[in-house]
C-alpha atoms as a PDB file:
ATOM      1  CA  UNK A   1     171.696  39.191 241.302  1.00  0.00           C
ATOM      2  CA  UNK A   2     170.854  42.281 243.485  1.00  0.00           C
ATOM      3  CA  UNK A   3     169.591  45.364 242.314  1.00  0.00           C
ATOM      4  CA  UNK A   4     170.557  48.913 244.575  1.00  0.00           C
ATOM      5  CA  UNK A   5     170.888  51.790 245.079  1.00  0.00           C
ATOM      6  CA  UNK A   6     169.316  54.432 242.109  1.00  0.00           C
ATOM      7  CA  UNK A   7     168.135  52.164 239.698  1.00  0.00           C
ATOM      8  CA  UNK A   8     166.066  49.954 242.476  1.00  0.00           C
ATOM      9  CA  UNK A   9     164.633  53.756 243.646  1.00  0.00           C
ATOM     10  CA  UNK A  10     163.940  54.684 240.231  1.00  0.00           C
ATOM     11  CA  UNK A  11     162.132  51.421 238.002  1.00  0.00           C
ATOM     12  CA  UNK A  12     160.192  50.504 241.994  1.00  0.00           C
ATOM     13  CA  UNK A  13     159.478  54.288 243.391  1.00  0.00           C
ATOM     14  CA  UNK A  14     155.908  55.589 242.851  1.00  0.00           C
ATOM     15  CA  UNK A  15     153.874  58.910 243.773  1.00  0.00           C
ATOM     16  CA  UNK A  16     151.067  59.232 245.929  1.00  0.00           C
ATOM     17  CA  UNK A  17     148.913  61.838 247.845  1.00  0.00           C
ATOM     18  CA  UNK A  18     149.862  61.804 251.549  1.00  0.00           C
ATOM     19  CA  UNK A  19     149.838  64.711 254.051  1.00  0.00           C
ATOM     20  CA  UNK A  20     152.612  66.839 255.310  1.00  0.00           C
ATOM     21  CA  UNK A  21     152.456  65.247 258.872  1.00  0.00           C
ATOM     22  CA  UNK A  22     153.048  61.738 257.509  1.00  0.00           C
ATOM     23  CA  UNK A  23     155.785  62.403 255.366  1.00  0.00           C
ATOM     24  CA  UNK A  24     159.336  63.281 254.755  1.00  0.00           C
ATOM     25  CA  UNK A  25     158.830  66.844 254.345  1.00  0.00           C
ATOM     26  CA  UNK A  26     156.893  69.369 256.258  1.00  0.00           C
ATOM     27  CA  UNK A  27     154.636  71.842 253.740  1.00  0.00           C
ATOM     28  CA  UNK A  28     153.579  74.971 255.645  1.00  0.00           C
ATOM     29  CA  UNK A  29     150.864  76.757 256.050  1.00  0.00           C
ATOM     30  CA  UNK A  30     148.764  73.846 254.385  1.00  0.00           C
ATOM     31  CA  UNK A  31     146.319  76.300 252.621  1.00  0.00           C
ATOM     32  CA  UNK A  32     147.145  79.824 251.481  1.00  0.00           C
ATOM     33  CA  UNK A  33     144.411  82.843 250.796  1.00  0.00           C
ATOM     34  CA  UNK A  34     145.701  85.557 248.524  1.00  0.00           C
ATOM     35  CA  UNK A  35     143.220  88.541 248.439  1.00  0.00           C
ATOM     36  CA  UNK A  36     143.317  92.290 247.255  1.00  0.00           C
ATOM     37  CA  UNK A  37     144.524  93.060 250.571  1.00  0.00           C
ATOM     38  CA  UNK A  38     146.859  90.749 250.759  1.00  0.00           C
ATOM     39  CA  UNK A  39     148.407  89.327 247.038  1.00  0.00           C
ATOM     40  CA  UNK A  40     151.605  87.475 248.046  1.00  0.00           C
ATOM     41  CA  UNK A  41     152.406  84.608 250.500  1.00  0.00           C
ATOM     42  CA  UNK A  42     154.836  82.030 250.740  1.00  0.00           C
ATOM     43  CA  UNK A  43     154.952  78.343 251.522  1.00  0.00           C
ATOM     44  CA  UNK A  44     157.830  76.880 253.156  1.00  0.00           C
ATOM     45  CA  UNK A  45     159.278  73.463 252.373  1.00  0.00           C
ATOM     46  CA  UNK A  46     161.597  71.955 255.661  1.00  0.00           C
ATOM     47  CA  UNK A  47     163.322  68.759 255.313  1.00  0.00           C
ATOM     48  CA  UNK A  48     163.881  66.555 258.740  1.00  0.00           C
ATOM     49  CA  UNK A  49     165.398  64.082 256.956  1.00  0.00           C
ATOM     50  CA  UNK A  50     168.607  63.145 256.294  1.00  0.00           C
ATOM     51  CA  UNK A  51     169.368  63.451 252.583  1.00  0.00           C
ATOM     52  CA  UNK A  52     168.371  65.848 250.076  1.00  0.00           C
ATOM     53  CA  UNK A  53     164.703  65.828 248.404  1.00  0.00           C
ATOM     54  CA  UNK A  54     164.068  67.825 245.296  1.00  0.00           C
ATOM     55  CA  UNK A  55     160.364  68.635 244.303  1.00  0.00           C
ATOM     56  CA  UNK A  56     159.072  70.127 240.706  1.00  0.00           C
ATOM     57  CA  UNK A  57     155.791  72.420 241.170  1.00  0.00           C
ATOM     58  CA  UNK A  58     153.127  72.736 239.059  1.00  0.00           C
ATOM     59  CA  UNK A  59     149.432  73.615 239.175  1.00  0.00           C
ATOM     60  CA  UNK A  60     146.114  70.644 239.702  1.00  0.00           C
ATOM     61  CA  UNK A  61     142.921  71.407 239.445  1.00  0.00           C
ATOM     62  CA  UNK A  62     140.105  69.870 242.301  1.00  0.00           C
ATOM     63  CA  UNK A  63     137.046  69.906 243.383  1.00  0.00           C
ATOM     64  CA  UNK A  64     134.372  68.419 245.671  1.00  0.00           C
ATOM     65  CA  UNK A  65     131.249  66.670 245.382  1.00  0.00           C
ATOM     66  CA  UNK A  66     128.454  67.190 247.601  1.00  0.00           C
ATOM     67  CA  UNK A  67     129.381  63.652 249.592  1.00  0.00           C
ATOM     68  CA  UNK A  68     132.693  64.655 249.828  1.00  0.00           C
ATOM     69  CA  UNK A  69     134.493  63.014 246.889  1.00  0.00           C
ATOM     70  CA  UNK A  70     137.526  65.073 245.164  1.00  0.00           C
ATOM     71  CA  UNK A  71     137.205  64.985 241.729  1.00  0.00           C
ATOM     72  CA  UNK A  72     140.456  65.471 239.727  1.00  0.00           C
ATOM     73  CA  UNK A  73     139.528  67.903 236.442  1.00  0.00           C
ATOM     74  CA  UNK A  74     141.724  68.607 233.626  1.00  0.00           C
ATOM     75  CA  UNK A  75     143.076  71.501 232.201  1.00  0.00           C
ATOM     76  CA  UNK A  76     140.748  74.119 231.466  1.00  0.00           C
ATOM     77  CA  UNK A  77     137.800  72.365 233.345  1.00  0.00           C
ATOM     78  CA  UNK A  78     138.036  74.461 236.324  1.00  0.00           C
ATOM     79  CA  UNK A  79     135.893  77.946 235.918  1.00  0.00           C
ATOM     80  CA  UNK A  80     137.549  79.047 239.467  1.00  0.00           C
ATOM     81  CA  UNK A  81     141.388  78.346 238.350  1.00  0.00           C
ATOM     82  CA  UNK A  82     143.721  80.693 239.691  1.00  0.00           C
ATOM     83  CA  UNK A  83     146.844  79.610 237.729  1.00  0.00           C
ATOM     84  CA  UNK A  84     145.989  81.962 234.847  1.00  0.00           C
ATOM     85  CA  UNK A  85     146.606  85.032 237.263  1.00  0.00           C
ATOM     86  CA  UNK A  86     148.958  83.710 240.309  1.00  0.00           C
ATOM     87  CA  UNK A  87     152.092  83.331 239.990  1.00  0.00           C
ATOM     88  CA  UNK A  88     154.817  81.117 241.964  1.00  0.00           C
ATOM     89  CA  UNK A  89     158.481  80.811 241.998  1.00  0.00           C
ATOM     90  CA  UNK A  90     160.882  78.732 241.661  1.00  0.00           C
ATOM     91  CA  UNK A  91     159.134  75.584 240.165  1.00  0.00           C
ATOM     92  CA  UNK A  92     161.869  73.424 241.108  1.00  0.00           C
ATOM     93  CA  UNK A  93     163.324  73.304 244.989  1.00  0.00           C
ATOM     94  CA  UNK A  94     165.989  71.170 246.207  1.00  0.00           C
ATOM     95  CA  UNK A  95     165.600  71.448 250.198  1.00  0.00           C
ATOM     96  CA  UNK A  96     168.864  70.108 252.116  1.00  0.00           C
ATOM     97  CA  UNK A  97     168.409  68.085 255.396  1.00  0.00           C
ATOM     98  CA  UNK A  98     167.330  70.150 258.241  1.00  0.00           C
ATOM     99  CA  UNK A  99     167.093  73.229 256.106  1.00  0.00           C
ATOM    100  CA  UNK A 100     163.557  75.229 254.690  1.00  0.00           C
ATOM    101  CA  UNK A 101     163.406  76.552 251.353  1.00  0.00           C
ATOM    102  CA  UNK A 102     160.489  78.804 250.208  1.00  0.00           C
ATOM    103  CA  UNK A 103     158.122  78.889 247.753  1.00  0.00           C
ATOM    104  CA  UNK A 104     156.778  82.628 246.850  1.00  0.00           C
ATOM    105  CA  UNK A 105     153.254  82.857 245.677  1.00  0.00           C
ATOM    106  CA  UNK A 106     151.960  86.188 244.069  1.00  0.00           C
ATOM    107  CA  UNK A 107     148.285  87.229 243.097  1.00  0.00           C
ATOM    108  CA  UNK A 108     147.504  90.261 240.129  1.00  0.00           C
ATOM    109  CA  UNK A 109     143.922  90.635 239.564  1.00  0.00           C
ATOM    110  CA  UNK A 110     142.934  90.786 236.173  1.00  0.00           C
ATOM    111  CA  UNK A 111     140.871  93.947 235.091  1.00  0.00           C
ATOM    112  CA  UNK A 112     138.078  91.924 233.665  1.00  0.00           C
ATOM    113  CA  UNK A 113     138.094  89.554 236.795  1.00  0.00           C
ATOM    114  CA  UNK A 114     134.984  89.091 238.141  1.00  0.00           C
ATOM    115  CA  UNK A 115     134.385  89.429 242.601  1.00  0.00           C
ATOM    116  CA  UNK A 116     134.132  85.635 244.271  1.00  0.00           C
ATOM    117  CA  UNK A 117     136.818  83.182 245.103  1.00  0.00           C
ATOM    118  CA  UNK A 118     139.005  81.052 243.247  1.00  0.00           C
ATOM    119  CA  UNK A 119     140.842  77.986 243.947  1.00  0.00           C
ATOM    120  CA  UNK A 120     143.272  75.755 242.291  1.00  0.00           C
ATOM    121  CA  UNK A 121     145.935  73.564 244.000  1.00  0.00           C
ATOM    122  CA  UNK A 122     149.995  74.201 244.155  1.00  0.00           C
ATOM    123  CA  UNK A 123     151.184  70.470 243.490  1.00  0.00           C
ATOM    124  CA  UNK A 124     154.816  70.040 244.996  1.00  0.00           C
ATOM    125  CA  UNK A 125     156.032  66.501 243.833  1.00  0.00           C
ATOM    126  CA  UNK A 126     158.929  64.658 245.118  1.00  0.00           C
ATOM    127  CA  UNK A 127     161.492  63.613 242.386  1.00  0.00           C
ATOM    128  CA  UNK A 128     163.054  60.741 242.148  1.00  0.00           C
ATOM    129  CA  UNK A 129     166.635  60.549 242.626  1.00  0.00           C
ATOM    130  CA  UNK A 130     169.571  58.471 244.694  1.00  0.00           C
ATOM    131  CA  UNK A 131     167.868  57.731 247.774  1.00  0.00           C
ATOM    132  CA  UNK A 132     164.521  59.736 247.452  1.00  0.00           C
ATOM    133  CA  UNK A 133     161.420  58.798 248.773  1.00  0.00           C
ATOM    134  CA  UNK A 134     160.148  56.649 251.464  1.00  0.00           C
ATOM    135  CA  UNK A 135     160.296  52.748 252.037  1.00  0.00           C
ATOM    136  CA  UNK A 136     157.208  51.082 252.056  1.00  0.00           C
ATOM    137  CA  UNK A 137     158.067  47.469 250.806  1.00  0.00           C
ATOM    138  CA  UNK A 138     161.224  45.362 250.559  1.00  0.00           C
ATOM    139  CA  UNK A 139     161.982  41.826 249.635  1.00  0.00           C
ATOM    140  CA  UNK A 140     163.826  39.284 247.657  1.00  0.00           C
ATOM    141  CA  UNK A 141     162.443  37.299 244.346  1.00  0.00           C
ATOM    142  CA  UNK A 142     164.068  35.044 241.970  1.00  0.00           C
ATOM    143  CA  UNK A 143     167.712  36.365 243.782  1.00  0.00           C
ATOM    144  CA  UNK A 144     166.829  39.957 242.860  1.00  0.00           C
ATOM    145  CA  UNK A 145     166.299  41.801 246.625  1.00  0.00           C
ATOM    146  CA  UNK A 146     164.365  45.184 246.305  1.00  0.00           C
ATOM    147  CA  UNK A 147     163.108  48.003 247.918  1.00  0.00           C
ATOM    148  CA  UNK A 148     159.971  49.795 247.187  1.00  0.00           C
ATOM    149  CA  UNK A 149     159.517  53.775 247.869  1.00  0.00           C
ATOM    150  CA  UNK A 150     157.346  56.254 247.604  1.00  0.00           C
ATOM    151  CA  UNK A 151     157.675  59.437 246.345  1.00  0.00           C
ATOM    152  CA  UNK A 152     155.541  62.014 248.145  1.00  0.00           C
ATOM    153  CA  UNK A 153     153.497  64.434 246.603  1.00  0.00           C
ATOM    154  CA  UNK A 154     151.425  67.107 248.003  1.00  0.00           C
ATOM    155  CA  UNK A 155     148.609  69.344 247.157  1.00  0.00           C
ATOM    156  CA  UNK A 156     148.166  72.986 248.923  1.00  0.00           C
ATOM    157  CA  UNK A 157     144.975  74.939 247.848  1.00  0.00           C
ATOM    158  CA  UNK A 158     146.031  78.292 246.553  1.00  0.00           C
ATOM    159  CA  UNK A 159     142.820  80.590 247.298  1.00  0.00           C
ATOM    160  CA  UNK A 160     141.971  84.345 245.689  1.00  0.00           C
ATOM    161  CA  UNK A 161     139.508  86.711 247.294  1.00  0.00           C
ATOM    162  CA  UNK A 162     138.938  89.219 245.384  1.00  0.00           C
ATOM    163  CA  UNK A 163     136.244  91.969 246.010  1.00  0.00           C
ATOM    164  CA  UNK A 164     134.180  92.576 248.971  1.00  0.00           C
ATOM    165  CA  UNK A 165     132.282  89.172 250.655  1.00  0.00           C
ATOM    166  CA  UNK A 166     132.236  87.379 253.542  1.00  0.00           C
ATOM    167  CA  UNK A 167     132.396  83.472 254.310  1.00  0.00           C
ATOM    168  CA  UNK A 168     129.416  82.047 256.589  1.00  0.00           C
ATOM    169  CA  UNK A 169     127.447  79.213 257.408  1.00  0.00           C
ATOM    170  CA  UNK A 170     124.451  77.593 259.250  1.00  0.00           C
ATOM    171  CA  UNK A 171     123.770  74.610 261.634  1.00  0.00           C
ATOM    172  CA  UNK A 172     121.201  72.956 259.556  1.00  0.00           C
ATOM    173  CA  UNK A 173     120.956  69.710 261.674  1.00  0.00           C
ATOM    174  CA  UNK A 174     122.546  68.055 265.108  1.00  0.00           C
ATOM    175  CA  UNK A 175     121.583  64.223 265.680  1.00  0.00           C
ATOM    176  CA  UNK A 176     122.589  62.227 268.381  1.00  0.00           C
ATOM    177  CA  UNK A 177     124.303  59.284 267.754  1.00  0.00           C
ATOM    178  CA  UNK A 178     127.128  56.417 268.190  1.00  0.00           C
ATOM    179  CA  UNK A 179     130.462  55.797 267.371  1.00  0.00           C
ATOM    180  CA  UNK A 180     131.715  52.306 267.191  1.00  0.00           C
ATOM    181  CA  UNK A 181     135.392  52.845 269.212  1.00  0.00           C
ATOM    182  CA  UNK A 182     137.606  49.950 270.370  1.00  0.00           C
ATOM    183  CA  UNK A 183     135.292  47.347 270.599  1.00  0.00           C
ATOM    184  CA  UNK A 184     132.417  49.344 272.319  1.00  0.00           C
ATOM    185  CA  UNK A 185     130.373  52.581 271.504  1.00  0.00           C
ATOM    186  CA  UNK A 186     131.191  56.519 271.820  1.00  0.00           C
ATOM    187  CA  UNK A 187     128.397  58.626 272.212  1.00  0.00           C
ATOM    188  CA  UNK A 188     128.675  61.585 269.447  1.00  0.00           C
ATOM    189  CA  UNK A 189     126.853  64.448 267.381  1.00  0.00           C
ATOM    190  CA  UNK A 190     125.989  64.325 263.657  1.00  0.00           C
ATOM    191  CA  UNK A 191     126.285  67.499 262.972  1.00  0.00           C
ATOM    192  CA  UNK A 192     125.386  68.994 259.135  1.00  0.00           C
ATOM    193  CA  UNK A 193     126.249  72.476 257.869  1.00  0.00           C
ATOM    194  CA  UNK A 194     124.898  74.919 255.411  1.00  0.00           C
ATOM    195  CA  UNK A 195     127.443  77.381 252.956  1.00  0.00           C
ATOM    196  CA  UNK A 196     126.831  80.350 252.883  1.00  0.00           C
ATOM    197  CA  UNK A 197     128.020  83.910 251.972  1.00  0.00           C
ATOM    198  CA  UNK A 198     130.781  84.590 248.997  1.00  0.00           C
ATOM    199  CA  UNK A 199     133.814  82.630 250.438  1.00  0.00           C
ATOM    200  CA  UNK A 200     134.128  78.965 251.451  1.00  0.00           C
ATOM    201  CA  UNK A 201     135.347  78.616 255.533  1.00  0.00           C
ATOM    202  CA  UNK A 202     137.689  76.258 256.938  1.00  0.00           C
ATOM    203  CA  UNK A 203     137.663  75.683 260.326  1.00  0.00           C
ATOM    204  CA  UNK A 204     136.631  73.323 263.406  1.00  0.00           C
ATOM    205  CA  UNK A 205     133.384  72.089 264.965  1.00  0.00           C
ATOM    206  CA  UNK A 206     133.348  72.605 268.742  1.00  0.00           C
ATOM    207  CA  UNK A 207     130.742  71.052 271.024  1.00  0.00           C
ATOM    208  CA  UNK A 208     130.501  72.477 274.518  1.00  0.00           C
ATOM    209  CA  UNK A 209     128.174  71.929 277.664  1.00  0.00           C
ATOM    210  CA  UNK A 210     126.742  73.483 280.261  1.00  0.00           C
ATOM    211  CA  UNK A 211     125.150  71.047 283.223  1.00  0.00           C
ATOM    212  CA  UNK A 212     123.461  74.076 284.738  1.00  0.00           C
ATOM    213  CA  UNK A 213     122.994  77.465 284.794  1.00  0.00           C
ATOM    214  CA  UNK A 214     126.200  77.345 288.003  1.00  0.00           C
ATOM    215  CA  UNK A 215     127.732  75.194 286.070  1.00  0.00           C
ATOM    216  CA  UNK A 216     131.046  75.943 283.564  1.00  0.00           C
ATOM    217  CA  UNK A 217     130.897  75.625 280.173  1.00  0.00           C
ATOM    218  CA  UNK A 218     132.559  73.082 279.019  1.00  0.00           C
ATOM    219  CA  UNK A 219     134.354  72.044 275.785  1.00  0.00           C
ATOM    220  CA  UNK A 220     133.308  68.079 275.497  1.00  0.00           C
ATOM    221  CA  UNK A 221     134.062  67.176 271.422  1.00  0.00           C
ATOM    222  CA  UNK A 222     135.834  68.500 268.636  1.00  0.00           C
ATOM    223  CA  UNK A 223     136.736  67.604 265.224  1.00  0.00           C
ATOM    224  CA  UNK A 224     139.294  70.013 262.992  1.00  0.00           C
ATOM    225  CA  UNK A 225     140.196  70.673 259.274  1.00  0.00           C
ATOM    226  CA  UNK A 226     136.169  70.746 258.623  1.00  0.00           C
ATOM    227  CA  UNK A 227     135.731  72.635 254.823  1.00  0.00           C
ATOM    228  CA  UNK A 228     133.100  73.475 253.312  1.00  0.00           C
ATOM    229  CA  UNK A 229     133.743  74.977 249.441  1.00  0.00           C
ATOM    230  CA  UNK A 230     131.798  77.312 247.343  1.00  0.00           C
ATOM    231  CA  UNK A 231     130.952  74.393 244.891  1.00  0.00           C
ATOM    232  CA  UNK A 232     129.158  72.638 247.285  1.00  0.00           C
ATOM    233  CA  UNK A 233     125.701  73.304 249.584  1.00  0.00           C
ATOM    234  CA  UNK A 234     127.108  72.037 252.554  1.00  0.00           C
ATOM    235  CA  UNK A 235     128.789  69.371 254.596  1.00  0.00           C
ATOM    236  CA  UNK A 236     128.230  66.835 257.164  1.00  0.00           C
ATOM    237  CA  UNK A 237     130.567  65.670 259.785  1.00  0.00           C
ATOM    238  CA  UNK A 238     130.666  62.891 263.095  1.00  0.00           C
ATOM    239  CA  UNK A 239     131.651  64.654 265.914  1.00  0.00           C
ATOM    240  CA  UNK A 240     132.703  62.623 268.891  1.00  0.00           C
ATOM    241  CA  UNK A 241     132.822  63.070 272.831  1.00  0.00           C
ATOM    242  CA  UNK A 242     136.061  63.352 274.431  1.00  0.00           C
ATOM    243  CA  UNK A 243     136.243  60.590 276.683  1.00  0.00           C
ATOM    244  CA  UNK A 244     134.165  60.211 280.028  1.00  0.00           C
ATOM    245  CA  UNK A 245     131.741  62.991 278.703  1.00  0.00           C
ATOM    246  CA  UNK A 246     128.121  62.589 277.498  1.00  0.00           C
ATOM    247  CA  UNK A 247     125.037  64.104 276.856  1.00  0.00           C
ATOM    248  CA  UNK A 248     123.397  64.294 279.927  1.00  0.00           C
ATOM    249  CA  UNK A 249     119.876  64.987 280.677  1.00  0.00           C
ATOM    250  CA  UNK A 250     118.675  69.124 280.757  1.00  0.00           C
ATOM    251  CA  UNK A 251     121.967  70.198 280.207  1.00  0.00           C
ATOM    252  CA  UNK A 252     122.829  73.085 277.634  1.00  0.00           C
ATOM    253  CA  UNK A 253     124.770  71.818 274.271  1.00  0.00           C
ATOM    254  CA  UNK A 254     125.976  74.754 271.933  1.00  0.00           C
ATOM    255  CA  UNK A 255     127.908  73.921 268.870  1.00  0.00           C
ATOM    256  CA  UNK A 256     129.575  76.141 266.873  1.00  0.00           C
ATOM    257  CA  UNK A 257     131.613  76.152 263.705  1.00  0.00           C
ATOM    258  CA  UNK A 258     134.424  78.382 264.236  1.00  0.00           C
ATOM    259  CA  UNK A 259     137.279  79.702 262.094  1.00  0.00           C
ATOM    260  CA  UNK A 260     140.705  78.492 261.685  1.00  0.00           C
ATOM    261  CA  UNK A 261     143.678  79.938 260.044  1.00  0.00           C
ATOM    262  CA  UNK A 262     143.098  83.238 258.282  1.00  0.00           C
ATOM    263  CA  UNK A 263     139.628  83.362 259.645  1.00  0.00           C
ATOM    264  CA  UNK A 264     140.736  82.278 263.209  1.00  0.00           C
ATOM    265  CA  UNK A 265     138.286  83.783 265.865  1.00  0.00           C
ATOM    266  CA  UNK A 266     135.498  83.866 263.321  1.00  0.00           C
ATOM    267  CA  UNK A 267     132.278  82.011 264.552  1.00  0.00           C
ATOM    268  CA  UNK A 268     130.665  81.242 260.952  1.00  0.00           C
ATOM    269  CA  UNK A 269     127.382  79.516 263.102  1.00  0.00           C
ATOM    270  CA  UNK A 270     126.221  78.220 266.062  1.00  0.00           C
ATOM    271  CA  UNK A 271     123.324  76.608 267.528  1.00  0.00           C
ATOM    272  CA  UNK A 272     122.120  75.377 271.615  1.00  0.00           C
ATOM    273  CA  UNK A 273     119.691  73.143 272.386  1.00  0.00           C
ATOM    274  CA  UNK A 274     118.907  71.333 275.301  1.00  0.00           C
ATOM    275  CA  UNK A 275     119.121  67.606 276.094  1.00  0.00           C
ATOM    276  CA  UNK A 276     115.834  66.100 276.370  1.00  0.00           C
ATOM    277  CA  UNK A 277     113.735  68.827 275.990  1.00  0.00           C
END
């Protein structure tokens, strides 16, 4: 006997969390910052694929532990939740292959609301229907062939701003250290960072060196999507060396935590030293 078509999707598919990049749908922007200034935006849904996907939206609450855990809270846990005051619309998209649909999201401050930020996340979840999802497993048992996929869901944090603040940081620490890569070593930075200021920031770390004062400066690591939230005191993160660079003696190192996004061009902290010294 051999099971097909929407009833093999349907009893085998399952949802997980996955990113836009590795999945069947692209979600853009990836985070969205509503603010007095600015109270609407809109996320756009594009389908490369090659048969309709439909997704139902709802609101999730998150939020992060100081070692970097997410930690999934219920309704009415979340202090900061931003679904009692943005809106969104429609709650249900069906996207076509090779077309976008959007997804409006609009921001009315309360009058009792107090200044800070708030944060919830815009779930869009793939629903299950004739051919939806993506395979991850296939096979035959006991004559019954099958084929397991997996219905994407994603989660876009939905931020308010709302009165006057600012979103900063500090360079609390830079070690030295190692990366195990492909069977050898990397040399890298351990690099921690403080919060501070109203806001949370989202950006990159950037490491770049100077050999001497004649020298360039050089960008010689990098690591992206680094976030630090208002729930938490900080974060710490492994940067590593691009290849064929290190940290050689008496040169200048300066690394900086810079904006991305809506804060692009923002330096939220920095910090030089010198190697050796």
């Amino acid at each position: 006997m051999k099971v097909s078509g929407f009833w093999r999707t349907a009893f085998l598919s399952f949802a997980f969390w996955m990113n836009s990049a590795q999945a069947d749908i692209l979600v853009s922007p990836t985070r969205a910052i509503l603010s007095d200034e600015r109270p609407q935006a809109v996320i756009s849904l594009y389908n490369p694929g090659t048969t309709p996907s439909i997704y139902g939206l709802s609101w999730v609450e998150h939020r992060f532990t100081e070692d970097g855990k997410m930690l999934n809270l219920k309704e009415g846990e979340n202090p900061s939740s931003v679904a009692g005051f943005v809106h969104f619309s429609p709650r249900r998209v069906v996207v076509a292959p090779g077309q976008t649909q959007t997804v409006r999201v609009s921001y009315h401050a309360p009058a009792d609301l107090a200044p800070g930020e708030y944060r919830s996340y815009l779930r869009i979840a793939q629903e299950a229907s004739p051919g939806a999802g993506t395979p991850v497993a296939s096979g035959e048992q006991k004559g019954i062939t099958f084929q397991l996929n997996a219905l994407m869901s994603y989660a876009v944090p939905v931020f308010v701003r709302h009165g006057a603040g600012t979103a900063t940081a500090a360079v609390s620490a830079i070690e030295p250290t190692q990366v195990k890569r492909d069977g050898g070593t990397v040399p890298a930075l351990k690099v921690s960072l403080t919060h501070g200021g109203v806001f949370s920031s989202y950006g990159r770390i950037a490491v770049y060196q100077q050999l001497d004062a004649n020298a360039p400066v050089e960008l010689i690591g990098e690591a992206g999507a680094v976030a630090i939230y208002t729930e938490v005191l900080g974060t710490t993160r492994v940067v590593e060396l691009k290849p064929g660079n290190k940290l050689e003696p008496g040169s200048w190192i300066r690394v900086t935590y810079e904006g991305e996004d809506a804060d692009r061009g923002q330096v939220y902290a920095e910090r030089s030293f010198q190697v050796g010294k």
